[in-house]
C-alpha atoms as a PDB file:
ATOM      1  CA  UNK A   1     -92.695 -97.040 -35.521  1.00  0.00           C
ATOM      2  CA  UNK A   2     -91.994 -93.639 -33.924  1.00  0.00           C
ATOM      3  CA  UNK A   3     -90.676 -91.091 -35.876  1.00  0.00           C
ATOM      4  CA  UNK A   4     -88.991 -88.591 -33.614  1.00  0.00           C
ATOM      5  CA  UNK A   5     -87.380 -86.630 -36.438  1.00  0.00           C
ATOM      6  CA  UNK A   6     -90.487 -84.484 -36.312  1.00  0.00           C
ATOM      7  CA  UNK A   7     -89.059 -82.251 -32.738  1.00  0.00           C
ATOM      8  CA  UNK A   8     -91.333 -79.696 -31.461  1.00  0.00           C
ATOM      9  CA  UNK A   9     -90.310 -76.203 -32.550  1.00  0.00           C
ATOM     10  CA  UNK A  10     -90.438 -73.037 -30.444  1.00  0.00           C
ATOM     11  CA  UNK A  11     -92.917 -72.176 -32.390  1.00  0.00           C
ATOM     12  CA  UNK A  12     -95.212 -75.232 -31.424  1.00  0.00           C
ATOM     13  CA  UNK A  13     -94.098 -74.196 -27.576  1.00  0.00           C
ATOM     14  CA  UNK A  14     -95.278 -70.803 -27.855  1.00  0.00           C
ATOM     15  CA  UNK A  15     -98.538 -71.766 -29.622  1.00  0.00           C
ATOM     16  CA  UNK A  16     -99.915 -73.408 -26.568  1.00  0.00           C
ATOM     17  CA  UNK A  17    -102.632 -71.224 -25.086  1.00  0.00           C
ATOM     18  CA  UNK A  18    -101.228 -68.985 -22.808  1.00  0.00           C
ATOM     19  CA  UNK A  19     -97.750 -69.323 -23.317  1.00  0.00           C
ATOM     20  CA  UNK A  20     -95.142 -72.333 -23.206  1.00  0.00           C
ATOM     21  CA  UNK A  21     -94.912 -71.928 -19.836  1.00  0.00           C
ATOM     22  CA  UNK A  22     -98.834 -72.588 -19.089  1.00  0.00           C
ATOM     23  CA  UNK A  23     -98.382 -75.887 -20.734  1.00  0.00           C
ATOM     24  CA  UNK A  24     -99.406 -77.750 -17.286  1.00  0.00           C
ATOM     25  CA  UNK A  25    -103.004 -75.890 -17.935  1.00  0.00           C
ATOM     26  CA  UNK A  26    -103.502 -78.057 -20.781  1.00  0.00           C
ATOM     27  CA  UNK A  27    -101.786 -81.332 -19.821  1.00  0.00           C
ATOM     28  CA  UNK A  28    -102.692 -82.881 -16.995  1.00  0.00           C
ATOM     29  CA  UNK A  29    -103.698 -85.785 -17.693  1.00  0.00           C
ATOM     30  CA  UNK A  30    -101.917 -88.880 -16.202  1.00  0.00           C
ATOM     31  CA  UNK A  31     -99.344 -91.784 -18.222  1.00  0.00           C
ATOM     32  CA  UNK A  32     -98.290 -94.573 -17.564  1.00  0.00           C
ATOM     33  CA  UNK A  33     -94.325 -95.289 -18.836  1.00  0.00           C
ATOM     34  CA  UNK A  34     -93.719 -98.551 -20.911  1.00  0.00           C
ATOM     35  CA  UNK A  35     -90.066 -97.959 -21.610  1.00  0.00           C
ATOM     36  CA  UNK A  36     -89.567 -95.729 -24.648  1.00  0.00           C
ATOM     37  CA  UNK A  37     -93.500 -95.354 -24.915  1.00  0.00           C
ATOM     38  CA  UNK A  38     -96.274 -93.854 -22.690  1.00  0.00           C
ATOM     39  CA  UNK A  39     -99.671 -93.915 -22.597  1.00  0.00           C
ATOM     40  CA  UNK A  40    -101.701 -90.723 -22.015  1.00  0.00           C
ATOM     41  CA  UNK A  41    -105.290 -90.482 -20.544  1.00  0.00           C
ATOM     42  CA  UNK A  42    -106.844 -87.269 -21.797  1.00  0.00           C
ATOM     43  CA  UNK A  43    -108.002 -85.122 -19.055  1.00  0.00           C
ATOM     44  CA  UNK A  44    -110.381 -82.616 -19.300  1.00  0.00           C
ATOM     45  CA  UNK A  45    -109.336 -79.300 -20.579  1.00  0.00           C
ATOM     46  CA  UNK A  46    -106.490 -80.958 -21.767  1.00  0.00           C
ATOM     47  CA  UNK A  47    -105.657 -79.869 -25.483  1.00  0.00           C
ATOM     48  CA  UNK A  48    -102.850 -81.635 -27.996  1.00  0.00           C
ATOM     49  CA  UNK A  49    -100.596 -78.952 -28.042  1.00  0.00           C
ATOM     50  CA  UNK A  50    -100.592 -78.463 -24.231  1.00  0.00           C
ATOM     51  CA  UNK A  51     -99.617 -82.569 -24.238  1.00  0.00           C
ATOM     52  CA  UNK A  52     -97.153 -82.202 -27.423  1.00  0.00           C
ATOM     53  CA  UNK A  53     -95.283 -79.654 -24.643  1.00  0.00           C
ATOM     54  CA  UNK A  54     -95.109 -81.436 -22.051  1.00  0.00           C
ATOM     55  CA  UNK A  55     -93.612 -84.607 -24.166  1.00  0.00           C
ATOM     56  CA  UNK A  56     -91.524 -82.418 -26.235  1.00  0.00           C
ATOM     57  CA  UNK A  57     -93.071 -84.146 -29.594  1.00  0.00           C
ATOM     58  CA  UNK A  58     -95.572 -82.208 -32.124  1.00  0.00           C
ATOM     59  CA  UNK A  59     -99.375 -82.063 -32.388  1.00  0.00           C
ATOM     60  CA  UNK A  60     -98.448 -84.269 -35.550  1.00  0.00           C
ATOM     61  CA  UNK A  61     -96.664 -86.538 -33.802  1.00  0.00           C
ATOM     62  CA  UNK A  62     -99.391 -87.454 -31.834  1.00  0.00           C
ATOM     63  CA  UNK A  63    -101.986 -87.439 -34.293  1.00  0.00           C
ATOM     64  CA  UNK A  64    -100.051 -89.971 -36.616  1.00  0.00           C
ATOM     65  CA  UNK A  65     -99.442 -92.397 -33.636  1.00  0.00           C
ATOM     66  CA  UNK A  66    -103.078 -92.382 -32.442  1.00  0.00           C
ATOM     67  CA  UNK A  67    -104.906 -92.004 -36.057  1.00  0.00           C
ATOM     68  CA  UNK A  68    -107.436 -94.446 -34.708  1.00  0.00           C
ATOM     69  CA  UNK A  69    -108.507 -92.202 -31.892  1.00  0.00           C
ATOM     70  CA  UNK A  70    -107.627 -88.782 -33.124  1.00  0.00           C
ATOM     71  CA  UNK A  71    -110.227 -88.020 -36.063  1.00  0.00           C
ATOM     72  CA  UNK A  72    -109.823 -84.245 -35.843  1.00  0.00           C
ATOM     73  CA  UNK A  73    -106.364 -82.150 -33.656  1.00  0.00           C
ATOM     74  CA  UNK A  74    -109.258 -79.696 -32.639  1.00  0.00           C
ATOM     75  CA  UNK A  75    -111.725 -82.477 -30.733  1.00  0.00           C
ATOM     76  CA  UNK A  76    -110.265 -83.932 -28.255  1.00  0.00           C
ATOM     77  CA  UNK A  77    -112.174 -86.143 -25.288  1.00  0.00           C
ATOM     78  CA  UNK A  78    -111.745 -86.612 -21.649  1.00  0.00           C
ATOM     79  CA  UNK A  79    -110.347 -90.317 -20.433  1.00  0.00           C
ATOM     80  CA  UNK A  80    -109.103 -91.365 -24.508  1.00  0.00           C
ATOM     81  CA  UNK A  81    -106.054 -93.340 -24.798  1.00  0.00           C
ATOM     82  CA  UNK A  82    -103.105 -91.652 -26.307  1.00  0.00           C
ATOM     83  CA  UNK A  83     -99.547 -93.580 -27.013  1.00  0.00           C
ATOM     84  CA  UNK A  84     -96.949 -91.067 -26.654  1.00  0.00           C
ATOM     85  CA  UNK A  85     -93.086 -91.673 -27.654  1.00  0.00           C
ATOM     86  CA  UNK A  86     -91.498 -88.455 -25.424  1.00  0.00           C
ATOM     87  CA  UNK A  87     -88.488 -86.642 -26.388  1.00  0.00           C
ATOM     88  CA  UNK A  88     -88.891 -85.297 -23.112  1.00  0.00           C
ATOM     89  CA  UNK A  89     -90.682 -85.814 -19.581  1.00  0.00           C
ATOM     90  CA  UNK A  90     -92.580 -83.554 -17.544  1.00  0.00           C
END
């Protein structure tokens, strides 16, 4: 179900507005942990490759676990449901 051979690249990193390191600008929504799953609410001002940072997956990643919600990577809303399987947690 999760394909995690799809890691985030530097270049993903470094694409998030402002920097890799302002990745908290644009994730801060909150999770909740299931075990090898979370799900994401959407906060606002919160873009997908600010989240694909802080979980260490791609914008992909989360786009092809969530096709039901995610419609379009650039139109994102506040409070929307996202399943997550991290590489990493922040």
């Amino acid at each position: 179900m999760a394909d995690l051979k799809t890691p985030i690249s530097d270049a993903e990193v470094e694409a998030v507005q402002g920097g890799a390191g302002d990745w908290q600008k644009y994730s801060t929504g909150s999770f909740v942990n299931y075990g090898n799953y979370i799900v994401y609410t959407v906060a606002p001002g919160d873009v997908l490759s600010g989240i694909a940072a802080r979980f260490g997956v791609s914008v992909k990643n989360i786009q092809d676990w969530n096709k039901a919600v995610i419609k379009n990577v650039n139109l994102i809303y506040a409070d929307t449901k996202l399943t997550i399987y991290p590489r990493i947690w922040r």
